[in-house]
C-alpha atoms as a PDB file:
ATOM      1  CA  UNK A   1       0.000   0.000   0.000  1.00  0.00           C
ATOM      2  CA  UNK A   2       1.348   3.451  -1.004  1.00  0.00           C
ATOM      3  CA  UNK A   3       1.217   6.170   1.583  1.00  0.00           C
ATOM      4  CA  UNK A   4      -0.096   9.716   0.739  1.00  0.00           C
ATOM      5  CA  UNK A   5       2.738  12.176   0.769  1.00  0.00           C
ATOM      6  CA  UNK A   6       1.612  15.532   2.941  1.00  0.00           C
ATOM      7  CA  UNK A   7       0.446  17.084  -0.142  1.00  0.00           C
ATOM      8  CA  UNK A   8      -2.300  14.816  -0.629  1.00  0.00           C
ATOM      9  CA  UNK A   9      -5.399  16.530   0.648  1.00  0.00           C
ATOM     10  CA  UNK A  10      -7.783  13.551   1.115  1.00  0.00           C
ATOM     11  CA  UNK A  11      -9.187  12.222   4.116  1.00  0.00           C
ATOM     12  CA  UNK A  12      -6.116   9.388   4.124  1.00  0.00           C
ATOM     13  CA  UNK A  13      -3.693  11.807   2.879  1.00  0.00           C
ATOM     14  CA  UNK A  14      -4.641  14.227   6.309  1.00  0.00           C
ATOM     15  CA  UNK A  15      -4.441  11.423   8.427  1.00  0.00           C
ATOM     16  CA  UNK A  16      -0.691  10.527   7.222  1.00  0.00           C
ATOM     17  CA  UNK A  17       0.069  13.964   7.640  1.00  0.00           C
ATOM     18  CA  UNK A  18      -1.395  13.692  11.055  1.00  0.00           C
ATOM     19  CA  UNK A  19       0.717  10.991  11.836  1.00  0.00           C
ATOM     20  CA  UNK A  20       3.519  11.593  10.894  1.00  0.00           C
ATOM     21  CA  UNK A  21       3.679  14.723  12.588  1.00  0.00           C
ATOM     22  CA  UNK A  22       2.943  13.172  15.874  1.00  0.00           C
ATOM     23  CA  UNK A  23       5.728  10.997  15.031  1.00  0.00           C
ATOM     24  CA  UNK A  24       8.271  13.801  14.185  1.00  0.00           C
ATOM     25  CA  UNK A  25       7.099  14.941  17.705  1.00  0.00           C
ATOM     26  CA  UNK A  26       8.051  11.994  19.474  1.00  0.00           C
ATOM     27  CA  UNK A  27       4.447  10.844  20.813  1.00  0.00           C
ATOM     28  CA  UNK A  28       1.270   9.318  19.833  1.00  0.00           C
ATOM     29  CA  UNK A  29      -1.813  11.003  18.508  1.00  0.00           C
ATOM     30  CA  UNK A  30      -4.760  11.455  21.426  1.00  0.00           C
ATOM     31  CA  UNK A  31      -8.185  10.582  19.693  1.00  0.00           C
ATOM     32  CA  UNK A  32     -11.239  11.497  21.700  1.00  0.00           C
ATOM     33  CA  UNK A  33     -14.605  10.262  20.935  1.00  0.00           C
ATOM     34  CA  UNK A  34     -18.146  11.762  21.810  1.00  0.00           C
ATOM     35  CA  UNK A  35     -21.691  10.667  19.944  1.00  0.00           C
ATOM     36  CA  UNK A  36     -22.422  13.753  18.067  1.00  0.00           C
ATOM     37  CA  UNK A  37     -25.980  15.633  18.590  1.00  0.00           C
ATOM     38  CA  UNK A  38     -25.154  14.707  22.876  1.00  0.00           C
ATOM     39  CA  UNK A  39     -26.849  16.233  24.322  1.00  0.00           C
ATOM     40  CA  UNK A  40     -28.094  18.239  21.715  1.00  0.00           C
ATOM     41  CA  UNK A  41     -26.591  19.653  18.445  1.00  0.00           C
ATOM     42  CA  UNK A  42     -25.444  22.997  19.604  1.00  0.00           C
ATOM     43  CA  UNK A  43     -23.956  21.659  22.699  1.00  0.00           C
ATOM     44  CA  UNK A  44     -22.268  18.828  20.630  1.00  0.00           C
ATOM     45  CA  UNK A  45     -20.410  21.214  18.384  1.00  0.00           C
ATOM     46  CA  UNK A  46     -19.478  22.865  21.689  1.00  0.00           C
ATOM     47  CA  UNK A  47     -17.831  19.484  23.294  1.00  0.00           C
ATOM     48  CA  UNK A  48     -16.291  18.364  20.420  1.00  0.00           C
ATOM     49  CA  UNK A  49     -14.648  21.984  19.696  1.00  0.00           C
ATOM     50  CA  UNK A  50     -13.183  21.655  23.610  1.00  0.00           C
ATOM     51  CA  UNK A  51     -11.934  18.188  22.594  1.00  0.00           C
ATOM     52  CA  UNK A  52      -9.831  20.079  19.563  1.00  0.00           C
ATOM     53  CA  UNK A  53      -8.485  22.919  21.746  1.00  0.00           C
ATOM     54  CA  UNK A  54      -7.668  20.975  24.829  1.00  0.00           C
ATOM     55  CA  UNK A  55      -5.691  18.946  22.985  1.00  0.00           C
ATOM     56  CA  UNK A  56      -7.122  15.928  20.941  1.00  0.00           C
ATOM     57  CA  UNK A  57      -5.279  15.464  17.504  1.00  0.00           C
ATOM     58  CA  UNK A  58      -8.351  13.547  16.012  1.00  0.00           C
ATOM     59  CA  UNK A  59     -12.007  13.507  17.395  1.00  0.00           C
ATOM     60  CA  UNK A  60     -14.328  10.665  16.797  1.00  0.00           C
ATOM     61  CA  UNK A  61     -17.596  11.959  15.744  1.00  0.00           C
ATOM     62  CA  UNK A  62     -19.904   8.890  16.713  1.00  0.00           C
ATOM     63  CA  UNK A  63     -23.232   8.376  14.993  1.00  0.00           C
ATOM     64  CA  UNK A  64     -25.944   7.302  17.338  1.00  0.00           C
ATOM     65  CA  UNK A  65     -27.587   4.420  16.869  1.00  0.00           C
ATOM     66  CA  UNK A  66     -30.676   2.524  18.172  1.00  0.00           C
ATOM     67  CA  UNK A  67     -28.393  -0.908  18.946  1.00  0.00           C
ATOM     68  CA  UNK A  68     -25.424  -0.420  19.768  1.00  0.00           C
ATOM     69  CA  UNK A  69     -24.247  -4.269  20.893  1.00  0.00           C
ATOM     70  CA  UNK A  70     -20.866  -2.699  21.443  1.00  0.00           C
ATOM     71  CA  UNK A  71     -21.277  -0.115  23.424  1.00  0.00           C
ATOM     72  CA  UNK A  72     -21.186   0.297  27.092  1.00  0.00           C
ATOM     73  CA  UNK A  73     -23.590   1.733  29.238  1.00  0.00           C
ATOM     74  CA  UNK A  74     -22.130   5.132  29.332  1.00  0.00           C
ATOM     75  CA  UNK A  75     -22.305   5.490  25.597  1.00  0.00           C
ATOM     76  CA  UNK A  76     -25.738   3.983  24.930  1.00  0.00           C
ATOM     77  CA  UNK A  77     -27.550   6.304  27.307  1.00  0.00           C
ATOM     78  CA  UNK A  78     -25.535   9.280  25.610  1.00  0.00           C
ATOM     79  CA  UNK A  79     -26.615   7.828  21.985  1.00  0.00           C
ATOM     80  CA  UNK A  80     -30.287   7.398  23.061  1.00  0.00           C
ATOM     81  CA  UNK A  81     -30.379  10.888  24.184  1.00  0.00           C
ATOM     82  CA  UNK A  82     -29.260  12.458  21.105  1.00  0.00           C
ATOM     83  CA  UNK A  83     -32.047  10.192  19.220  1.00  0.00           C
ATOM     84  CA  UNK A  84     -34.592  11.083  21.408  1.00  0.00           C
ATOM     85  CA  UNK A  85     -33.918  15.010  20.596  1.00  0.00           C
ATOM     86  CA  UNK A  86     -34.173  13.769  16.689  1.00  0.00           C
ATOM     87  CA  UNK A  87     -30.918  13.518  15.452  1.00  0.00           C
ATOM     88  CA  UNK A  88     -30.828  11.924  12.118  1.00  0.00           C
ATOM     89  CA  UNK A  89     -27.707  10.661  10.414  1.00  0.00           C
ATOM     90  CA  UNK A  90     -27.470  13.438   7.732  1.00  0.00           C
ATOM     91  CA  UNK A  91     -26.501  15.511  10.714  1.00  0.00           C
ATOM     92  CA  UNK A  92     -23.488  14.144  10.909  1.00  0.00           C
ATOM     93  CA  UNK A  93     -22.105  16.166   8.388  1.00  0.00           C
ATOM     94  CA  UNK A  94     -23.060  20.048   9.551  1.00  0.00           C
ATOM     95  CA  UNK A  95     -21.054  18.399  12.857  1.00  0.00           C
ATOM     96  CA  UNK A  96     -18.174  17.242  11.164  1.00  0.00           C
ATOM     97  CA  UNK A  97     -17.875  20.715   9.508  1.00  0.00           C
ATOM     98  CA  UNK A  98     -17.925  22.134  12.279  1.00  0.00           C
ATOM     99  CA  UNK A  99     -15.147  20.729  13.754  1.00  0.00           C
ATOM    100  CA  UNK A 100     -13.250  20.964  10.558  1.00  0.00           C
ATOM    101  CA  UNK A 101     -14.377  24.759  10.650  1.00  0.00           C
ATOM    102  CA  UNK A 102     -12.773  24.662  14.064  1.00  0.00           C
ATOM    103  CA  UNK A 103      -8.859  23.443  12.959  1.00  0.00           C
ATOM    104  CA  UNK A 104      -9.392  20.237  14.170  1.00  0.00           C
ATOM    105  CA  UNK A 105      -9.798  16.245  12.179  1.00  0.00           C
ATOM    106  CA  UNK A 106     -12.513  14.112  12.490  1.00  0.00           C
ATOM    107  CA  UNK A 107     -13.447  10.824  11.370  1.00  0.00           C
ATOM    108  CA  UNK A 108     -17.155   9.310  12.118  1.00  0.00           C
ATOM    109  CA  UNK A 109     -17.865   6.084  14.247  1.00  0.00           C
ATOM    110  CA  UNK A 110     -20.329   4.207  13.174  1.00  0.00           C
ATOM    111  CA  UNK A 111     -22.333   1.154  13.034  1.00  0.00           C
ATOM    112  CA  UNK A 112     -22.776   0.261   8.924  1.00  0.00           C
ATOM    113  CA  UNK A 113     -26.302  -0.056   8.840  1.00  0.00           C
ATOM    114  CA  UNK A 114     -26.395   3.971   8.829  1.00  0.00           C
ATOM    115  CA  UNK A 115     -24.742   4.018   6.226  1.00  0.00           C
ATOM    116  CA  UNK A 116     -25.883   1.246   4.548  1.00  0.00           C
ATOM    117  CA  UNK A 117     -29.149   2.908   4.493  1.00  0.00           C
ATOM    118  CA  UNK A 118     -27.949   6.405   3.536  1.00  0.00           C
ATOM    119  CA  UNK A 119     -26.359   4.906   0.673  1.00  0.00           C
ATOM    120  CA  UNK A 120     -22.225   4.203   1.009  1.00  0.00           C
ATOM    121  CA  UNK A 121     -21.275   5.993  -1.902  1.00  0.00           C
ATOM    122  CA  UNK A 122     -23.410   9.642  -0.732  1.00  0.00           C
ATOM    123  CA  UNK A 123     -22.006   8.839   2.763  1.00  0.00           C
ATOM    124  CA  UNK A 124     -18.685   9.007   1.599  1.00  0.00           C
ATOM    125  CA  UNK A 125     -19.163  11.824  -1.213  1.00  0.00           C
ATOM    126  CA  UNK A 126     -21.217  13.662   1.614  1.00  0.00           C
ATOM    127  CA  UNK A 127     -17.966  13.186   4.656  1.00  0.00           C
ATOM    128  CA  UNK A 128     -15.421  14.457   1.709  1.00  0.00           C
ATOM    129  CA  UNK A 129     -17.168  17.323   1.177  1.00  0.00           C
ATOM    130  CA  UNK A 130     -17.303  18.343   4.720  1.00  0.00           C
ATOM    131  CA  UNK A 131     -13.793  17.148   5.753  1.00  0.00           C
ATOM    132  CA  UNK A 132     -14.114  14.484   6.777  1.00  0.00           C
ATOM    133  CA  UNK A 133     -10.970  12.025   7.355  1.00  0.00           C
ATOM    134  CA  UNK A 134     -12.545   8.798   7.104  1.00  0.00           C
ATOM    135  CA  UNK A 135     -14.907   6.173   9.086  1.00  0.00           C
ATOM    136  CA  UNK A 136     -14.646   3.563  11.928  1.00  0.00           C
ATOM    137  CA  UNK A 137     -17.241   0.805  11.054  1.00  0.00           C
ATOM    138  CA  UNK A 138     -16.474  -1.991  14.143  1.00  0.00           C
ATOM    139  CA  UNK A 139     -19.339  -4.147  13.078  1.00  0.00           C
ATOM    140  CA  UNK A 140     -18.294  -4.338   9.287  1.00  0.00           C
ATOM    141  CA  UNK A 141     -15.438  -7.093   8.531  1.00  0.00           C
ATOM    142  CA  UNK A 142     -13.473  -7.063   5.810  1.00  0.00           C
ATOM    143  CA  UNK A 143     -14.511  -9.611   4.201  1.00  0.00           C
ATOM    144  CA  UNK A 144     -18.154  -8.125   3.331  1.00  0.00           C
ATOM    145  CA  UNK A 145     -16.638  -4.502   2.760  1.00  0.00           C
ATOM    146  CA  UNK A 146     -15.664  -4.076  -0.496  1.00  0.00           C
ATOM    147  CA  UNK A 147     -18.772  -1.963  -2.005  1.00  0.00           C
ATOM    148  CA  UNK A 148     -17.842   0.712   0.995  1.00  0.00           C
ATOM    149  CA  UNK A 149     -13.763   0.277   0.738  1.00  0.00           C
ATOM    150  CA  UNK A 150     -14.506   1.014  -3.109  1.00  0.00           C
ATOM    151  CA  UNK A 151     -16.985   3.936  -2.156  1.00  0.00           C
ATOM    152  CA  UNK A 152     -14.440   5.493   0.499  1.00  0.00           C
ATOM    153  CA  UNK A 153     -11.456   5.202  -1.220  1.00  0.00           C
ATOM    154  CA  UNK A 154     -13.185   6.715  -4.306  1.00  0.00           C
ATOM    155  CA  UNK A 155     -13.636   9.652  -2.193  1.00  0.00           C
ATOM    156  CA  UNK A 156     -10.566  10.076  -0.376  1.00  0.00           C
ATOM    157  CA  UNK A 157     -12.185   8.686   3.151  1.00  0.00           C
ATOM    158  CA  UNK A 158     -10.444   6.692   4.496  1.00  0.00           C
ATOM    159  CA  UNK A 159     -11.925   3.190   5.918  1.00  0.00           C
ATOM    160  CA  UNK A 160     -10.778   1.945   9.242  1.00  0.00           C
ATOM    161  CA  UNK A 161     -11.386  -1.384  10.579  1.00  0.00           C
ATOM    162  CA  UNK A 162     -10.736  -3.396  13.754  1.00  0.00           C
ATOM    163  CA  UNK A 163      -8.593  -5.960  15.372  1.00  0.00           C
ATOM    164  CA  UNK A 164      -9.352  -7.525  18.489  1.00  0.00           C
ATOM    165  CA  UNK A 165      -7.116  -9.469  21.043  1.00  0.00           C
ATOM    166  CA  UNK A 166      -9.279 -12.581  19.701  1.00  0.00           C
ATOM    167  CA  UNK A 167      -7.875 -11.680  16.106  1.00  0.00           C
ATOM    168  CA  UNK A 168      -5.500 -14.226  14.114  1.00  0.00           C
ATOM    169  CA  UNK A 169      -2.202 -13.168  12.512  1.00  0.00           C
ATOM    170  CA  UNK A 170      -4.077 -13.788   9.037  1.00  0.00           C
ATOM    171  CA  UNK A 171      -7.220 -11.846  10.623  1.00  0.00           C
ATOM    172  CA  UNK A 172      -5.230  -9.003  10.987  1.00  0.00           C
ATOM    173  CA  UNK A 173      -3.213  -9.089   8.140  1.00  0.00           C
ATOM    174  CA  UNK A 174      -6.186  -9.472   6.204  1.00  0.00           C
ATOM    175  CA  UNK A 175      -7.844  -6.253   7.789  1.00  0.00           C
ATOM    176  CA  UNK A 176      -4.908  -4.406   7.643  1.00  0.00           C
ATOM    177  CA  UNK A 177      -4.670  -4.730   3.681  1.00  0.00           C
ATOM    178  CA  UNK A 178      -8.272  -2.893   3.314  1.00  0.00           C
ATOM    179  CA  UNK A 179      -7.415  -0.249   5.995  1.00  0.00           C
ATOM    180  CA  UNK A 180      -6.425   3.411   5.562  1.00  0.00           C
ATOM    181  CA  UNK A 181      -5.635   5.736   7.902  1.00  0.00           C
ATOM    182  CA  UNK A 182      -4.696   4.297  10.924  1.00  0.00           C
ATOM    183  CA  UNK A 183      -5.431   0.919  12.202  1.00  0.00           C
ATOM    184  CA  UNK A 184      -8.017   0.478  15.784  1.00  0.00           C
ATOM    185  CA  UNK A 185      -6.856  -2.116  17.747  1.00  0.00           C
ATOM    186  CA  UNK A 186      -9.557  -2.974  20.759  1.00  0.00           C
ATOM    187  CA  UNK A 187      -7.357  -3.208  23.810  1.00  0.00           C
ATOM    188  CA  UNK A 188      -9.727  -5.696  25.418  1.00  0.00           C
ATOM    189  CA  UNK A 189     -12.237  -8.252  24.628  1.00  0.00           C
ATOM    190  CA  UNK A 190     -16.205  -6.587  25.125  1.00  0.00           C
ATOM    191  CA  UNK A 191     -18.048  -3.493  25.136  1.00  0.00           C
ATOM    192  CA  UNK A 192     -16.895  -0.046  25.955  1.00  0.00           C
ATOM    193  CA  UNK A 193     -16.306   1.819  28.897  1.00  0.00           C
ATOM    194  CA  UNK A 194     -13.301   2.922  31.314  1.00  0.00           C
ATOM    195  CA  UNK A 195     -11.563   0.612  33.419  1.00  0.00           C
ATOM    196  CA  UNK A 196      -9.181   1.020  36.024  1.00  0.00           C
ATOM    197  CA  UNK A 197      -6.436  -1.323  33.951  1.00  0.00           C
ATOM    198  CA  UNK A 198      -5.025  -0.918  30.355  1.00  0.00           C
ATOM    199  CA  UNK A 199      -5.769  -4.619  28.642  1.00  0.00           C
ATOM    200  CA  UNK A 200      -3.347  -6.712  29.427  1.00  0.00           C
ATOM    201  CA  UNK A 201      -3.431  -7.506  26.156  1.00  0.00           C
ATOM    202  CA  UNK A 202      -3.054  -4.504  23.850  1.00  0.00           C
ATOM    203  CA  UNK A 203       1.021  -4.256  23.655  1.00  0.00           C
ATOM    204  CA  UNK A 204       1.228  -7.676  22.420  1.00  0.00           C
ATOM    205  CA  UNK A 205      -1.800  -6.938  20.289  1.00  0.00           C
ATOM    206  CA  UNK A 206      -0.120  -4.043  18.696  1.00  0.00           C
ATOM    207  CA  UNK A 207       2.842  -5.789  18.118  1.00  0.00           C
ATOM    208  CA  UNK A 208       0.816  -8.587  16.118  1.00  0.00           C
ATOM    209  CA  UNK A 209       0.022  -5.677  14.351  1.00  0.00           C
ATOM    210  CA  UNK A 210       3.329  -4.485  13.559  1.00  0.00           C
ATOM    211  CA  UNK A 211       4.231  -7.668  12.379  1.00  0.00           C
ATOM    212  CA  UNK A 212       2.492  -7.783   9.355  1.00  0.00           C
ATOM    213  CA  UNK A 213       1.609  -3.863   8.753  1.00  0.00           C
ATOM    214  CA  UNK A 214       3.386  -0.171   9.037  1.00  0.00           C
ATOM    215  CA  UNK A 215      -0.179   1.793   9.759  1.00  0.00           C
ATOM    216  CA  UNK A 216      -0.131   3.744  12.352  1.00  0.00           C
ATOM    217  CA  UNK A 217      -1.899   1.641  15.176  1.00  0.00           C
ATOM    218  CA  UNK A 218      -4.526   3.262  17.826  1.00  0.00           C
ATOM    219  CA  UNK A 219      -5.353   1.781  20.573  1.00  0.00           C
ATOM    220  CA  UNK A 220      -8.793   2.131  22.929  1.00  0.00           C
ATOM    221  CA  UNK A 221     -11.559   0.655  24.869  1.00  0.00           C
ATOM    222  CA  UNK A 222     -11.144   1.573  28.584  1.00  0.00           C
ATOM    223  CA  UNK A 223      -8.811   4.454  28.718  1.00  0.00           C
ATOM    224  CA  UNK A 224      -9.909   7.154  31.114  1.00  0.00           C
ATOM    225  CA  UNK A 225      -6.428   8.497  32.602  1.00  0.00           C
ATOM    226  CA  UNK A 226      -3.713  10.702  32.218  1.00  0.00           C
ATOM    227  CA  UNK A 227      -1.396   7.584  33.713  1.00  0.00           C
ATOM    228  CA  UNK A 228      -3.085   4.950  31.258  1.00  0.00           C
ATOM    229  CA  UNK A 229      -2.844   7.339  28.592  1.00  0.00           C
ATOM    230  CA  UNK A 230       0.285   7.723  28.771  1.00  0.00           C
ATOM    231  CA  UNK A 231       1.126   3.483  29.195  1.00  0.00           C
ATOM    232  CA  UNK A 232      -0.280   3.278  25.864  1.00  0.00           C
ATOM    233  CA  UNK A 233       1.181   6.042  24.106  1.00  0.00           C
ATOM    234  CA  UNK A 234       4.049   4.255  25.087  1.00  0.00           C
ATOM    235  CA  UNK A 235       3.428   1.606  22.506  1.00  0.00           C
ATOM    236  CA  UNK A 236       0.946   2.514  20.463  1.00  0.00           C
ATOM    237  CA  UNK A 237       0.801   5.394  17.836  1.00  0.00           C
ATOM    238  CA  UNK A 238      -2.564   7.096  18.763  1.00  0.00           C
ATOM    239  CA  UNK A 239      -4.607   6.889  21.893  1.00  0.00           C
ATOM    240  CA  UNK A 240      -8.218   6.423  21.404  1.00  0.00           C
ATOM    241  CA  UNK A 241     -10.199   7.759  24.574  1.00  0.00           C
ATOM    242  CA  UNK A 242     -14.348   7.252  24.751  1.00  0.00           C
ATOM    243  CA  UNK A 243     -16.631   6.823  27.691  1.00  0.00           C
ATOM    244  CA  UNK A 244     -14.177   8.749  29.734  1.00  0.00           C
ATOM    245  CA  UNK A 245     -15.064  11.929  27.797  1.00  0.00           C
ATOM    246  CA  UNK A 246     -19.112  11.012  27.966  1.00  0.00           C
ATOM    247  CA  UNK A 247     -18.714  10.821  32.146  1.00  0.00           C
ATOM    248  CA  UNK A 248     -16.350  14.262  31.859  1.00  0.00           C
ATOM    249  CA  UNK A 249     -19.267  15.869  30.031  1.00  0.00           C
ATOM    250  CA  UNK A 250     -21.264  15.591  33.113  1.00  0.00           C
ATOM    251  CA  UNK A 251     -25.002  13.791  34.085  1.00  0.00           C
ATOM    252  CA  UNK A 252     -26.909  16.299  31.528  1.00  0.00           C
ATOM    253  CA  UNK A 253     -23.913  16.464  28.750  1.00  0.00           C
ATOM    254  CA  UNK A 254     -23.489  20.056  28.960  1.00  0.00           C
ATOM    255  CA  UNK A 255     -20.063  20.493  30.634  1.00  0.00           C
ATOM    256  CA  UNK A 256     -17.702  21.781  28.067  1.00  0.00           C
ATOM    257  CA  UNK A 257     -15.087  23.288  30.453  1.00  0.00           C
ATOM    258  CA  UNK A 258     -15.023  19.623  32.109  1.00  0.00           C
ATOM    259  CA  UNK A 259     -14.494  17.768  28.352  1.00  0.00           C
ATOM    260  CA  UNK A 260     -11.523  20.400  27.844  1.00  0.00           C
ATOM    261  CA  UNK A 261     -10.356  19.783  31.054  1.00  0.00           C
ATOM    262  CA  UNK A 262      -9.898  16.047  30.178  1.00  0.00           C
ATOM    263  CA  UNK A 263      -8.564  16.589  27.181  1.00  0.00           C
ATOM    264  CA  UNK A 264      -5.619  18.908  28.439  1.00  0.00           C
ATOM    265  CA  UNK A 265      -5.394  16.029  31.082  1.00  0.00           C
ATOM    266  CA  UNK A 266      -4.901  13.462  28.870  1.00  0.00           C
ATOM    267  CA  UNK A 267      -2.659  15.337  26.231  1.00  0.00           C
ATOM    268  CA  UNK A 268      -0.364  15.986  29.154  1.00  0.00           C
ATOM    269  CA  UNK A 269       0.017  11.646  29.654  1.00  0.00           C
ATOM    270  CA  UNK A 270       0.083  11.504  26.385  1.00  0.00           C
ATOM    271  CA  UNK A 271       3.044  14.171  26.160  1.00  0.00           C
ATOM    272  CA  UNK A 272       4.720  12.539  29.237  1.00  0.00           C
ATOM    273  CA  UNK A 273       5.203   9.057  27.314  1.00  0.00           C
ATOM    274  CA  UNK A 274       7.462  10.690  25.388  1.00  0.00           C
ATOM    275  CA  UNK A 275       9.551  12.682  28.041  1.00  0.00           C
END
């Protein structure tokens, strides 16, 4: 696979460019996630604009959905919250402008039926057009993704899949080959939420993953401090922080000053990996 070269102003091409100045910096890349329209549209642009200037390199714009089997508790009462104010997946887009409007990169997280319904080539012609970098689908495999690789790729989105502990070295070699971007590696085996441990897993995971692939490698599921932050960014190339930034929002979603607060927080372990 050929990597974009800084000039290439796609979705993959910014991510490279992301990466590799993260790289030139010593560190890993902090990716923070939040569903977008929580708790409500104009709030969301709000939290995901504290996630940029606190300190996030990458936000993950998730799209709520009415099953989400792998989310935690946290996440699902967040997502069912921004349904029940009628958020609608075309929304995503005015969001992910905004944040784009804002300095910062975004890619969306999302179940594929969303976007199976919208239609995979308008949802990747409609994410280009806003900025878009690309899109997490964790319930898609490879295997049954080639009419959305073809659609994102025609686009300049880049498609990002997952590996999981559970995942053979021909698993992930295989996903690998139809990734862009970076690669997500789930730390540990289940649904999402903060722990009080990094998986014990996710260094050997990631070196699996190096074994067989040069992406850049992100690693999340459970990550909610500075400290753990900073034990992954130790090994892995980007940090990938969710449920923590849900609870740091507060019971009605409407602290902002508490989702920058995390950010900074977690920028700083981050940072300190690399000290």
């Amino acid at each position: 696979m050929s990597t974009p070269t800084t000039a290439d102003q796609t979705g993959t091409g910014r991510l490279a460019e992301l990466f590799a100045r993260t790289r030139a910096e010593g560190r890993a890349a902090l990716v923070g996630y939040l569903p977008a329209g929580y708790p409500d549209p104009a709030t969301s642009r709000r939290l995901f604009a504290a996630m940029v200037e606190g300190g996030c390199d990458l936000v993950e714009v998730g799209l709520p959905f009415s099953d989400p089997v792998l989310d935690g508790p946290v996440i699902q009462a967040a997502a069912q919250t921004a349904l029940a104010a009628g958020w609608h997946t075309r929304d995503v887009f005015d969001l992910v402008g905004s944040v784009t409007r804002a300095g910062g990169q975004a890619v969306v997280m999302t179940y594929f039926n969303p976007v199976l319904a919208y239609g995979a080539d308008a949802f990747a012609r409609d994410l280009a057009a806003v900025g878009g970098a690309g899109v997490i689908t964790p319930d898609l495999i490879v295997d049954e993704a080639d009419e959305w690789t073809a659609a994102a790729e025609a686009h300049g989105v880049a498609p990002i899949f997952l590996v999981a502990p559970s995942s053979p070295t021909e698993r992930i070699a295989r996903t690998t080959a139809a990734t862009r971007g970076f690669l997500y590696a789930a730390s540990v085996m289940g649904v999402t939420g903060g722990r009080d441990q990094v998986g014990a897993g996710a260094a050997d995971l990631v070196a699996r993953c190096r074994a067989v692939t040069d992406l850049p490698i992100g690693v999340g599921l459970g990550v909610r401090t500075a400290e753990q932050a900073a034990q992954i960014a130790g090994f892995a190339d980007a940090v990938i922080v969710g449920s923590a930034f849900v609870q740091a929002a507060g019971p009605d979603g409407t602290d902002v000053e508490g989702v920058r607060r995390l950010a900074t927080e977690l920028a700083r372990g981050v940072r300190a990996a690399s000290a």
